[in-house]
N, C-alpha and C. Protein backbone atom coordinates (compact mmCIF):
# COMPACT_ATOMS: atom_id res chain seq x y z
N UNK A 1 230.07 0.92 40.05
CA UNK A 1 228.75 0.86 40.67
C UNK A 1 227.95 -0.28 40.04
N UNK A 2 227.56 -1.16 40.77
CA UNK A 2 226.67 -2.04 40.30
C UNK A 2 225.18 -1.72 39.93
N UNK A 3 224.78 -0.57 40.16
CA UNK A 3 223.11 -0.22 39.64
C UNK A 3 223.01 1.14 38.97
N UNK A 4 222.01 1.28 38.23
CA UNK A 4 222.24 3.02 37.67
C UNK A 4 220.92 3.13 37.59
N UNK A 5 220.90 4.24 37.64
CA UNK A 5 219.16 4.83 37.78
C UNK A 5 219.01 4.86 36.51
N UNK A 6 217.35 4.60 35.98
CA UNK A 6 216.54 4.87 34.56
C UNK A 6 215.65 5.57 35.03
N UNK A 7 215.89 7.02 34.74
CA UNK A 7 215.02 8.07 34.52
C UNK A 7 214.55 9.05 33.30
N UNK A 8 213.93 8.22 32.09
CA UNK A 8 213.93 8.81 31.07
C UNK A 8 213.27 10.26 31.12
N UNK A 9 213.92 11.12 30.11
CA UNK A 9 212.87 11.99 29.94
C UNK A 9 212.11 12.47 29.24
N UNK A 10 211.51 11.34 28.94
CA UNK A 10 210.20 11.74 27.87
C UNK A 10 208.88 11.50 28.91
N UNK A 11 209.19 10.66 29.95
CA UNK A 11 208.24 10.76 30.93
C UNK A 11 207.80 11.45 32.38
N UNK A 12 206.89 11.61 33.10
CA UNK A 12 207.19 12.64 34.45
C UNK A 12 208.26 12.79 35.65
N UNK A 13 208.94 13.04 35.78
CA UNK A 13 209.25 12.48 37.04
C UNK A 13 208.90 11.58 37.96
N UNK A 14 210.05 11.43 38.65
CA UNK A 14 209.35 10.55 40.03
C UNK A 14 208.45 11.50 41.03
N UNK A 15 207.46 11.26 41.58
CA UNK A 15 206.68 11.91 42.19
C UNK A 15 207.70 12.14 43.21
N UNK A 16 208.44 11.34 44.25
CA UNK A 16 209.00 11.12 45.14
C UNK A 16 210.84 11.01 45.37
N UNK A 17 211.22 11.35 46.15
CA UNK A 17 212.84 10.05 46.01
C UNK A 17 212.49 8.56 45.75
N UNK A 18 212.44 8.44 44.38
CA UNK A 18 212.76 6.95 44.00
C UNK A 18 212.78 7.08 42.44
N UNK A 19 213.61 6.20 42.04
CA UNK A 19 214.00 5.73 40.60
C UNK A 19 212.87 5.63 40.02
N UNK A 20 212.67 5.97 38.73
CA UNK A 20 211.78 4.70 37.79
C UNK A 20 211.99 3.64 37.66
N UNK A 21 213.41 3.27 37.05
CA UNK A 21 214.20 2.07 37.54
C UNK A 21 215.09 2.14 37.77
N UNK A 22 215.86 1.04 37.66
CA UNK A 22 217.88 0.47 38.35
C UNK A 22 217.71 -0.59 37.38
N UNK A 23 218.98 -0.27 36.64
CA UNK A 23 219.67 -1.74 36.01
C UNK A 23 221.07 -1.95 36.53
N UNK A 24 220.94 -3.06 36.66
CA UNK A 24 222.12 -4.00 37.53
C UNK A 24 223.21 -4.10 36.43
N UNK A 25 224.32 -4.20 37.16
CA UNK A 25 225.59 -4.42 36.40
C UNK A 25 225.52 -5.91 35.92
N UNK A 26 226.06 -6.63 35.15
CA UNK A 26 226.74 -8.03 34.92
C UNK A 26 227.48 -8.64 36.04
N UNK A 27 226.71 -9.51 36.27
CA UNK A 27 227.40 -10.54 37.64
C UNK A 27 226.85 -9.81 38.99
N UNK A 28 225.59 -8.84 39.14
CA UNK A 28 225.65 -8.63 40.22
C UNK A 28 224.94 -9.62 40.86
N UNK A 29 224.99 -9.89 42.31
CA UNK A 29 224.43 -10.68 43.61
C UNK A 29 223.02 -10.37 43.52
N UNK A 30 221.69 -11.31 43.67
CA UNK A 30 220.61 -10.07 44.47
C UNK A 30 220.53 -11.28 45.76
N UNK A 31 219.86 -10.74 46.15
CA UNK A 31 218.91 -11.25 47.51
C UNK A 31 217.39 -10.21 47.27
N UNK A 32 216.76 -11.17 47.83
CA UNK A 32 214.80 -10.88 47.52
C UNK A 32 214.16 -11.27 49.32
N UNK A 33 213.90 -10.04 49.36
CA UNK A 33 213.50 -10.16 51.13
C UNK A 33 211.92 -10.12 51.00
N UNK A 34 211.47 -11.07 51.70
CA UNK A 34 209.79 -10.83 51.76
C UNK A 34 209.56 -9.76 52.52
N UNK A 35 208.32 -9.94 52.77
CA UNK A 35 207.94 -8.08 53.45
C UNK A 35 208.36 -8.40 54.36
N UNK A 36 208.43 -7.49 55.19
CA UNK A 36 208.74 -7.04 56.77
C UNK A 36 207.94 -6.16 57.69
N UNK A 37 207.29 -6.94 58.28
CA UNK A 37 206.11 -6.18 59.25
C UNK A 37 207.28 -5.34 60.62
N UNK A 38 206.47 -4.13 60.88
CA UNK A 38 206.94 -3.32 62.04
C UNK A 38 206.63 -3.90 63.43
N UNK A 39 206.94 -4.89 63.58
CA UNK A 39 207.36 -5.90 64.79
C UNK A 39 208.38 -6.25 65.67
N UNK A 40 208.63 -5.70 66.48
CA UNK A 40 210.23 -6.57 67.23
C UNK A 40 210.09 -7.92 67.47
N UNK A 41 211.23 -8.24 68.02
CA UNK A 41 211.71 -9.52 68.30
C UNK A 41 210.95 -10.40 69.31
N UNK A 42 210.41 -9.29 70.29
CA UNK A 42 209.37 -10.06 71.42
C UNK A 42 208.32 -10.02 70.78
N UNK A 43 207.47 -9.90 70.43
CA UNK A 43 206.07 -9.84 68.88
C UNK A 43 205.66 -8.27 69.43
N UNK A 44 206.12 -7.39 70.02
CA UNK A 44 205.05 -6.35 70.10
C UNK A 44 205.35 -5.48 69.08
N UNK A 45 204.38 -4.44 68.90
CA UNK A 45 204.71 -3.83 67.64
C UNK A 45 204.29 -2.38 68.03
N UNK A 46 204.90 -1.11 67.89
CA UNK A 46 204.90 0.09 68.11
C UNK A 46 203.89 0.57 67.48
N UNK A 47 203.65 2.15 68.08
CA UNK A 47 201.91 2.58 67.99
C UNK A 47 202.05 3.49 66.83
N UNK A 48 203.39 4.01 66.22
CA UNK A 48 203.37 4.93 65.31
C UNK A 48 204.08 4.29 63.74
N UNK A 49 203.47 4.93 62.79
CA UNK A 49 203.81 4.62 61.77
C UNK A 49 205.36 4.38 61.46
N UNK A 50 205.74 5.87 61.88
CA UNK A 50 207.05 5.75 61.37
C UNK A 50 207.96 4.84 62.50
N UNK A 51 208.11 4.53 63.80
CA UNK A 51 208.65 3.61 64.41
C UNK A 51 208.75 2.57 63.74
N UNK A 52 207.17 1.95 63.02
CA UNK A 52 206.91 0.71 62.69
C UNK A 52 207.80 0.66 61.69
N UNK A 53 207.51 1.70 60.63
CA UNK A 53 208.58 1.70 59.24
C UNK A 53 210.19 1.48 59.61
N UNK A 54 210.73 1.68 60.55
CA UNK A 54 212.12 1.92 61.02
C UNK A 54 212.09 0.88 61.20
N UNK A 55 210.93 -0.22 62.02
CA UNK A 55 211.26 -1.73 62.15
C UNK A 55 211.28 -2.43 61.01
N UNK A 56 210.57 -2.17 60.11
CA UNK A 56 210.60 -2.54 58.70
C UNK A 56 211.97 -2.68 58.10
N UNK A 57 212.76 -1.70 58.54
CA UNK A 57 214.16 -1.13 57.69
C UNK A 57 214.95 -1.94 58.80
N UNK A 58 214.97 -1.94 59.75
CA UNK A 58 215.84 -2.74 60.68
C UNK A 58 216.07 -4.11 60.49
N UNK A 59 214.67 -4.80 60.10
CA UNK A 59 214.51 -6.28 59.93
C UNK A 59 215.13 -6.34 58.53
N UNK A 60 214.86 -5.38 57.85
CA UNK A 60 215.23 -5.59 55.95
C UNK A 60 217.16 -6.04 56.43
N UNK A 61 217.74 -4.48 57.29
CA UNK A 61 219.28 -4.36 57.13
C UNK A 61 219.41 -5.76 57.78
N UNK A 62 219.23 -6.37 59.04
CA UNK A 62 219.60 -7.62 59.62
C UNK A 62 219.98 -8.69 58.29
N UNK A 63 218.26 -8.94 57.62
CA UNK A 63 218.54 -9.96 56.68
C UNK A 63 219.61 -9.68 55.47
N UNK A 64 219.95 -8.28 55.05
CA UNK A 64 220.52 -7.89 54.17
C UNK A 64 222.18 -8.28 54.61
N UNK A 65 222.45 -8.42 56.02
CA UNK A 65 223.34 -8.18 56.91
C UNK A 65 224.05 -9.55 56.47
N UNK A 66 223.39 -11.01 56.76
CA UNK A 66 223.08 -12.16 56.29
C UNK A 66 224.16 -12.64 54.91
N UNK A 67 223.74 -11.13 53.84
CA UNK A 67 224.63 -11.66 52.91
C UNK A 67 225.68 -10.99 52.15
N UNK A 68 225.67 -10.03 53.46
CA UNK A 68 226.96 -9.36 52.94
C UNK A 68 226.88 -7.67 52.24
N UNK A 69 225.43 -7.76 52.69
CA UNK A 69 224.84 -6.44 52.12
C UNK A 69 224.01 -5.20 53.35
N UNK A 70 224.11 -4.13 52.52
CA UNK A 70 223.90 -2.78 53.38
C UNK A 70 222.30 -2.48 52.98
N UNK A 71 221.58 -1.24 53.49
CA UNK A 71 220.39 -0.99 52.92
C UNK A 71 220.47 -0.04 51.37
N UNK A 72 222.04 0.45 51.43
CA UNK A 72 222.65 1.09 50.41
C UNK A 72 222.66 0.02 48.86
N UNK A 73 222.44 -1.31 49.33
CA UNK A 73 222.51 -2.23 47.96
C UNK A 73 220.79 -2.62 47.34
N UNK A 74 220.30 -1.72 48.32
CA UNK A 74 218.60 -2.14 48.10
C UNK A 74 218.02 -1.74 46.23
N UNK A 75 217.27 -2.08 45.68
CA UNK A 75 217.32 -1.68 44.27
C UNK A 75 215.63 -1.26 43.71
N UNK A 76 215.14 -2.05 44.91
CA UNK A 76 213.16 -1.83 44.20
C UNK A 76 213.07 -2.37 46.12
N UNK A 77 211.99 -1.51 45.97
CA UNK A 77 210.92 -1.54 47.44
C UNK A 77 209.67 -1.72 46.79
N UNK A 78 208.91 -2.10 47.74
CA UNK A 78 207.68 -2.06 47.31
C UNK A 78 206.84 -2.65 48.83
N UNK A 79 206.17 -1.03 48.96
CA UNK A 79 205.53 -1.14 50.81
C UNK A 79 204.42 -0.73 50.57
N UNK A 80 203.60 -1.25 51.60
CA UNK A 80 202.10 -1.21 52.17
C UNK A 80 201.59 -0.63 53.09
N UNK A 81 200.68 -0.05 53.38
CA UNK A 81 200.53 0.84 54.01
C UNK A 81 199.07 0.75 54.28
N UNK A 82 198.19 1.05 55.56
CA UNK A 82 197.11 0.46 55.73
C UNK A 82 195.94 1.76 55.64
N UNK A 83 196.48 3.12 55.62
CA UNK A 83 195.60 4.35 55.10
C UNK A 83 196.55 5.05 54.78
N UNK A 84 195.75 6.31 53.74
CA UNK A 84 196.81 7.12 52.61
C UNK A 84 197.35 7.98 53.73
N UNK A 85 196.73 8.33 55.00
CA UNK A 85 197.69 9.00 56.02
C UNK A 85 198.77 8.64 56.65
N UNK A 86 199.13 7.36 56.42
CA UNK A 86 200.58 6.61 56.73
C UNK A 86 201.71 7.15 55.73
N UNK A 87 201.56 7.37 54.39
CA UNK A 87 202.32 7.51 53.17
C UNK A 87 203.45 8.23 53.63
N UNK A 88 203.23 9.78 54.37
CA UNK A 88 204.32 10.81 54.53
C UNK A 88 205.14 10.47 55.89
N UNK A 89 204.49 9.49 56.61
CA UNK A 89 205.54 9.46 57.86
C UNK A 89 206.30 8.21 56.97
N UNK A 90 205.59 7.31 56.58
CA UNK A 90 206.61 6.29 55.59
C UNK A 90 207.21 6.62 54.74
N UNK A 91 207.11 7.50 53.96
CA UNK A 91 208.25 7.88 52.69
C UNK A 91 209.04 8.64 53.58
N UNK A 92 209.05 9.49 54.92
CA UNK A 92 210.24 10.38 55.22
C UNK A 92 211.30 9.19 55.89
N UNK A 93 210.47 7.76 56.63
CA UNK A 93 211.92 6.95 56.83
C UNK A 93 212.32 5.91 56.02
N UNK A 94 211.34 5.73 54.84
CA UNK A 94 212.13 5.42 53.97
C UNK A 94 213.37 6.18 53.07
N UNK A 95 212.89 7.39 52.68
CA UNK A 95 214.44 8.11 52.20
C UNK A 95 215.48 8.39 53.10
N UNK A 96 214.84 8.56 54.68
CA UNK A 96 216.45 8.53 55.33
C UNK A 96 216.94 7.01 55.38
N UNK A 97 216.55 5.93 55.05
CA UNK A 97 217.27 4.90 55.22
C UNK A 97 217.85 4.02 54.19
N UNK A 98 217.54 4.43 52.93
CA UNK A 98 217.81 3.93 51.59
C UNK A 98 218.83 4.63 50.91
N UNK A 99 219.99 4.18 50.38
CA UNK A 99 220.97 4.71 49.53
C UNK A 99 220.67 5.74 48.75
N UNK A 100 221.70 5.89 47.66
CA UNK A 100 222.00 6.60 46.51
C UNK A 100 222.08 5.67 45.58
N UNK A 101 221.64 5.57 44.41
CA UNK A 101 220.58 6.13 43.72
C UNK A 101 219.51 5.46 44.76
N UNK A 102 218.61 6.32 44.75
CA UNK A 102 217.41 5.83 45.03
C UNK A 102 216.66 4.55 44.75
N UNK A 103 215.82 3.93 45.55
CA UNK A 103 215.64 2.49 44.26
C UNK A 103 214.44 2.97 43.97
N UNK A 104 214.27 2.17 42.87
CA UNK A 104 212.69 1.84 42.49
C UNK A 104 212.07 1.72 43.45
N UNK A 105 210.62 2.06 43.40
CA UNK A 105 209.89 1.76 44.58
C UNK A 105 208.33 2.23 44.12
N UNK A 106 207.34 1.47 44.97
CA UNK A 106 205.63 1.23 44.85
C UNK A 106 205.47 1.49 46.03
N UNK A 107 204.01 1.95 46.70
CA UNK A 107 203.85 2.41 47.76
C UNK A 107 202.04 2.33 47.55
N UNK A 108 202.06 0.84 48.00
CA UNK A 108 200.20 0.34 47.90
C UNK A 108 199.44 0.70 48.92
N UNK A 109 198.23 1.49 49.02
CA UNK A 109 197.46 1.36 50.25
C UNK A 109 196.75 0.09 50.17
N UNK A 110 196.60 -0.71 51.54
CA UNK A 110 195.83 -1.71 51.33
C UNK A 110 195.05 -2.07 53.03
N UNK A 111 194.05 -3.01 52.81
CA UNK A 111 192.81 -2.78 53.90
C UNK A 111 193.15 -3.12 55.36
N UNK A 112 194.72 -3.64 55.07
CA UNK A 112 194.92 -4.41 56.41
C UNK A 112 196.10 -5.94 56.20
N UNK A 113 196.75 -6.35 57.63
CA UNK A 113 197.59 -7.38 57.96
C UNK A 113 196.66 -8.01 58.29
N UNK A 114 197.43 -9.37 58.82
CA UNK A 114 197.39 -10.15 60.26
C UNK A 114 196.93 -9.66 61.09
N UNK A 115 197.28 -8.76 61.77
CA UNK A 115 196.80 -7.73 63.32
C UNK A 115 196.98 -6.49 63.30
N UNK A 116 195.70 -6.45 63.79
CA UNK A 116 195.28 -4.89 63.10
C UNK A 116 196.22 -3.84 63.51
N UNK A 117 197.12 -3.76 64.61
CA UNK A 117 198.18 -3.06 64.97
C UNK A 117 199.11 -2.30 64.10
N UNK A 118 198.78 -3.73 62.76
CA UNK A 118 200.36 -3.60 61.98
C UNK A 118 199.94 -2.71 61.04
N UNK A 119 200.75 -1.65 60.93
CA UNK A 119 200.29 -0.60 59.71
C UNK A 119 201.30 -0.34 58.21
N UNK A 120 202.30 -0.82 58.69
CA UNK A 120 203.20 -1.08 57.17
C UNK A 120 204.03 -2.79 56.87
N UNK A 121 204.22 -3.08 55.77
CA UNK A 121 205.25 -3.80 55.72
C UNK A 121 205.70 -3.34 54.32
N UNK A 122 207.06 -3.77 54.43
CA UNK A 122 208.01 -3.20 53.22
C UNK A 122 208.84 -4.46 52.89
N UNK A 123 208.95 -5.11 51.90
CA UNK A 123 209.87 -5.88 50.98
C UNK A 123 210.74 -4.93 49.87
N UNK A 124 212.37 -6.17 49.95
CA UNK A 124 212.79 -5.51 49.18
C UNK A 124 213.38 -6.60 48.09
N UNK A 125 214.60 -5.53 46.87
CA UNK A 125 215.18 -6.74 46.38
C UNK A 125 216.51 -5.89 46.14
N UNK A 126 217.63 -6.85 47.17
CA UNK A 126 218.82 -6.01 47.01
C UNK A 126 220.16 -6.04 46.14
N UNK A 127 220.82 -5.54 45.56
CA UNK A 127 221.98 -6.49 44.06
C UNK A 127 222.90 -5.70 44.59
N UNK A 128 224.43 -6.63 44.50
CA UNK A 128 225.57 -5.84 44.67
C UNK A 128 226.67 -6.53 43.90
N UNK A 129 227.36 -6.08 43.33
CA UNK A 129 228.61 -6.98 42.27
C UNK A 129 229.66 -7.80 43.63
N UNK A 130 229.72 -8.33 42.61
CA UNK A 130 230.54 -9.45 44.15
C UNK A 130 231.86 -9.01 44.53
């Protein structure tokens, strides 16, 4: 396995499914995806959170696709979210779409995109031994 979870326990748990951290094996690959807004391909962008998040994860696997990698090689997320009432439809498709171990992951509320439509984007950074 190229990543292993760091979950010490002298500290709380993860609030959530996600690591504290992942350390990478020796010689693994990464790739570093900028965020990914919940947008299709024609620019429109769906009315519900979690759709949008699924586009998020769709655009991540494509680019991940690129280099030879799954959403299973993902290692740290770190998504945005435009009110704290987005959080639970976004964390339920983020854990169905993210591997084992879990990655690291942040989950910022913040005031707003580009267009006001857009209610998440998610970046990742993915490592896999070659």
């Amino acid at each position: 396995m190229s990543k292993t979870p760091l979950q010490p326990a002298a500290i709380r748990a993860p609030f959530a499914r996600y690591s504290h951290g992942i350390e990478l094996a020796p010689g693994a690959r990464t790739v570093f995806v900028s965020g990914q807004l919940g947008v299709r391909a024609d620019d429109t962008v769906p009315e519900s959170v979690a759709d949008q998040a699924h586009l998020c994860f769709d655009n991540i696997a494509a680019i991940l696709a690129e280099a030879g990698m799954t959403l299973d090689d993902v290692v740290q997320l770190r998504a945005f979210v435009t009110d704290r009432a987005f959080m639970r439809d976004y964390m339920a498709v983020r854990d169905a779409r993210v591997g084992s171990p879990p990655p690291a992951s942040t989950l910022v509320v913040v005031t707003g995109f580009t267009r006001p439509e857009m209610k998440v984007e998610v970046e990742v950074i993915a490592a896999r031994l070659p």
